[in-house]
C-alpha atoms as a PDB file:
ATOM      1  CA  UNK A   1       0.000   0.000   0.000  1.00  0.00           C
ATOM      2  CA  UNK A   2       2.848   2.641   1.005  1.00  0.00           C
ATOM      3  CA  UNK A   3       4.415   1.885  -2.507  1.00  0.00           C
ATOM      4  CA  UNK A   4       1.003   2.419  -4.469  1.00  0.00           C
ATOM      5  CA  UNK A   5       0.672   5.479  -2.475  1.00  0.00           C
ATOM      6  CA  UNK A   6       4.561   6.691  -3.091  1.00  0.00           C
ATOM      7  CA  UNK A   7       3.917   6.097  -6.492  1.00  0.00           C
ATOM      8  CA  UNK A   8       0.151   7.995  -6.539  1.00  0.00           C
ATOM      9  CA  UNK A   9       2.411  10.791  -4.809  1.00  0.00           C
ATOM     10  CA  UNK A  10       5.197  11.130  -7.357  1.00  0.00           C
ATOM     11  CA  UNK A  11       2.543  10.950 -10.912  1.00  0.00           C
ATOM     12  CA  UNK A  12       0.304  13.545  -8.726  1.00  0.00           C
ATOM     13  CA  UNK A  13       3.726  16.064  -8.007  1.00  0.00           C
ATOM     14  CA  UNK A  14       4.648  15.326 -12.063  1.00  0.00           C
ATOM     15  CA  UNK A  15       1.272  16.405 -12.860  1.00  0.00           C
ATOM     16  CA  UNK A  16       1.062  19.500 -10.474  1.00  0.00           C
ATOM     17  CA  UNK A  17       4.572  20.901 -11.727  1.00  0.00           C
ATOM     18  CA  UNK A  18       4.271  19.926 -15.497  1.00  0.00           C
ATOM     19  CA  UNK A  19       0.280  21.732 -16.324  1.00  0.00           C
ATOM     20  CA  UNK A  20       1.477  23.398 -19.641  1.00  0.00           C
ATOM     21  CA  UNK A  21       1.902  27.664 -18.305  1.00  0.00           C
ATOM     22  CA  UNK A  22       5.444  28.195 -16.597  1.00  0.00           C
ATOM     23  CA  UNK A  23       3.303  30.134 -14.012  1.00  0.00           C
ATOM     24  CA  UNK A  24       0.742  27.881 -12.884  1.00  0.00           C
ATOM     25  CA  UNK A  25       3.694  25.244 -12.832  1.00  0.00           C
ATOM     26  CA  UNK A  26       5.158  27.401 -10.587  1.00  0.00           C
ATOM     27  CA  UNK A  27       2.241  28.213  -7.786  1.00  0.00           C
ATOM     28  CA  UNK A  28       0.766  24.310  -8.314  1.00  0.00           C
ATOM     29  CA  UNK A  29       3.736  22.823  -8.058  1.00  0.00           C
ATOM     30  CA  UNK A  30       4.984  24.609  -5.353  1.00  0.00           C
ATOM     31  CA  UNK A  31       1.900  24.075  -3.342  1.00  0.00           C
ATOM     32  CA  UNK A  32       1.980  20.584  -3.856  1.00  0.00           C
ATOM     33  CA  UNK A  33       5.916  20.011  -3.183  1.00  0.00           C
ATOM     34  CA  UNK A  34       5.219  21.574   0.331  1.00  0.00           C
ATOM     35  CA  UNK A  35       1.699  19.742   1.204  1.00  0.00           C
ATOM     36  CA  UNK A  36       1.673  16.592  -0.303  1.00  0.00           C
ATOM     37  CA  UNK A  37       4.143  14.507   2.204  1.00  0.00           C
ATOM     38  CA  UNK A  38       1.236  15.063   4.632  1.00  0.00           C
ATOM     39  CA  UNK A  39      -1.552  14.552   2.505  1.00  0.00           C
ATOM     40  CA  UNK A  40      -3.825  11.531   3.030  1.00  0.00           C
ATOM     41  CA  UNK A  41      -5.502   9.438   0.352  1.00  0.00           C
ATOM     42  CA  UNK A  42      -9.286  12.184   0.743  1.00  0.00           C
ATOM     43  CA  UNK A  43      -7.052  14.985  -0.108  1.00  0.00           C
ATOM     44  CA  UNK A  44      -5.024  13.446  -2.439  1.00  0.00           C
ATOM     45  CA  UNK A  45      -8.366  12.392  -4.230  1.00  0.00           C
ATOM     46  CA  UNK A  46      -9.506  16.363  -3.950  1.00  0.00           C
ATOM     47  CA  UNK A  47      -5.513  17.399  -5.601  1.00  0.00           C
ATOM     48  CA  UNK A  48      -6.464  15.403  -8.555  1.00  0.00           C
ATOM     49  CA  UNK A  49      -9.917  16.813  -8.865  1.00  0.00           C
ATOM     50  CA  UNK A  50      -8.107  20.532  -8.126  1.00  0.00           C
ATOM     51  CA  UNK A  51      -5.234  19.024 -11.209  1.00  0.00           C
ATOM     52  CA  UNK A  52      -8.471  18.452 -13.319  1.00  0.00           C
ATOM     53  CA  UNK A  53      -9.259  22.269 -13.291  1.00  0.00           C
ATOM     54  CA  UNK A  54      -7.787  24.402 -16.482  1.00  0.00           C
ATOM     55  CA  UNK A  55      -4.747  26.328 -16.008  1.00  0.00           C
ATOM     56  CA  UNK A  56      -6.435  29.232 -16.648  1.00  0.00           C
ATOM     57  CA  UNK A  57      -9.064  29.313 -13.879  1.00  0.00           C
ATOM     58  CA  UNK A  58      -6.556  28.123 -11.722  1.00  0.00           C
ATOM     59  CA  UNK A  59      -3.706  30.711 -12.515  1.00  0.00           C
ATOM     60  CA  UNK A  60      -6.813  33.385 -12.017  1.00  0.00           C
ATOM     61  CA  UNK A  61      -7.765  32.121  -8.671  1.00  0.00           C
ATOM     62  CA  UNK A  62      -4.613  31.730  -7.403  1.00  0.00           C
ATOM     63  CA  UNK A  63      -3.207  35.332  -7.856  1.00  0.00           C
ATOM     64  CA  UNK A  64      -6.420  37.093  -6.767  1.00  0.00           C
ATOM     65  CA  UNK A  65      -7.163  37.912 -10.023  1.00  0.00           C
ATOM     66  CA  UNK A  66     -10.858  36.294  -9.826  1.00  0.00           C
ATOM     67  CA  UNK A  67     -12.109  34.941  -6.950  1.00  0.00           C
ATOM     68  CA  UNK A  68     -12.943  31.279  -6.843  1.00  0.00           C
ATOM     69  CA  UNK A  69     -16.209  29.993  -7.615  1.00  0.00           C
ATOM     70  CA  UNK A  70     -18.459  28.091  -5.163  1.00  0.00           C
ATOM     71  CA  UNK A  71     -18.535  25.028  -6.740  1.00  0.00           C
ATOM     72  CA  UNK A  72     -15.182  24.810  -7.375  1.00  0.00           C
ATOM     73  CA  UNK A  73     -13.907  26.112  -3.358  1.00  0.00           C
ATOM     74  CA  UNK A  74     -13.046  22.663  -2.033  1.00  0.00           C
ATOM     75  CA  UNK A  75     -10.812  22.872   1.383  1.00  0.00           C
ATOM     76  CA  UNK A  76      -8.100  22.370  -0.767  1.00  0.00           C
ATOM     77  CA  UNK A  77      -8.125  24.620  -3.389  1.00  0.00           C
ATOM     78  CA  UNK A  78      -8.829  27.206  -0.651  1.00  0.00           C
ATOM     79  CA  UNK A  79      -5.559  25.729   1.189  1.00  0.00           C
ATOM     80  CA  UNK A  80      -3.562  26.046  -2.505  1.00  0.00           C
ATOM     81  CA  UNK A  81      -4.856  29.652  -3.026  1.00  0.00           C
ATOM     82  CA  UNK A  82      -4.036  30.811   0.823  1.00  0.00           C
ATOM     83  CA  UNK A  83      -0.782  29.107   0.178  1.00  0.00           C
ATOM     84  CA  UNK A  84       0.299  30.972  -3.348  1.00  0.00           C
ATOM     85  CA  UNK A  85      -0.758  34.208  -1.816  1.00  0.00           C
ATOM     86  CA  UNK A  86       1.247  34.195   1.239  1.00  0.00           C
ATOM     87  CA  UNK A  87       4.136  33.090  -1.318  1.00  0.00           C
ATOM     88  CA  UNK A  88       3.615  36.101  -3.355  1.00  0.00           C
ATOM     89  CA  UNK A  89       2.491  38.689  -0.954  1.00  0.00           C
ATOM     90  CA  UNK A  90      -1.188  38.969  -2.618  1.00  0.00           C
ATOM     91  CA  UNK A  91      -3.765  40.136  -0.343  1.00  0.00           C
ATOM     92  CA  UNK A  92      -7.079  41.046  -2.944  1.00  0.00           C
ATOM     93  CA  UNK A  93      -9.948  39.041  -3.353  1.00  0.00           C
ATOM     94  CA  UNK A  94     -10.236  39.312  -7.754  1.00  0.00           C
END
């Protein structure tokens, strides 16, 4: 079980730090490179629904730039967008 989860770990870190936009590599992956040693198998089910969402939603919510939408503000993503704010200093709401 630890190596199925190890190995869940390392294809869900690829994923996080390889989405396609330098920038949302950067604030996903760094989120996940920090969290995901303490993440159990419910939140690593809620990162891949959170790796599921398009860079560019993601990228927006992240920095502020739009706030995040009800029905996509799991505990997580609100986690990953308190996280990448802090990082960068951002303090607005979209």
């Amino acid at each position: 079980m630890t190596d199925t989860l190890d190995a869940r770990r390392r294809r869900l870190l690829f994923r996080a730090r390889h989405r396609g936009t330098h920038e949302t590599d950067l604030l996903v992956g760094g989120f996940v490179g920090a969290a995901i040693g303490a993440m159990d198998e419910a939140e690593l089910d809620a990162l891949e629904a959170v790796l599921d969402l398009p860079d560019v939603d993601l990228f927006d919510w992240l920095t502020g730039r739009r706030p995040v939408p009800d029905e996509a503000a799991s505990p997580l993503l609100r986690r990953m967008v308190a996280w990448s704010r802090a990082q960068s200093g951002i303090t607005r709401d979209g």
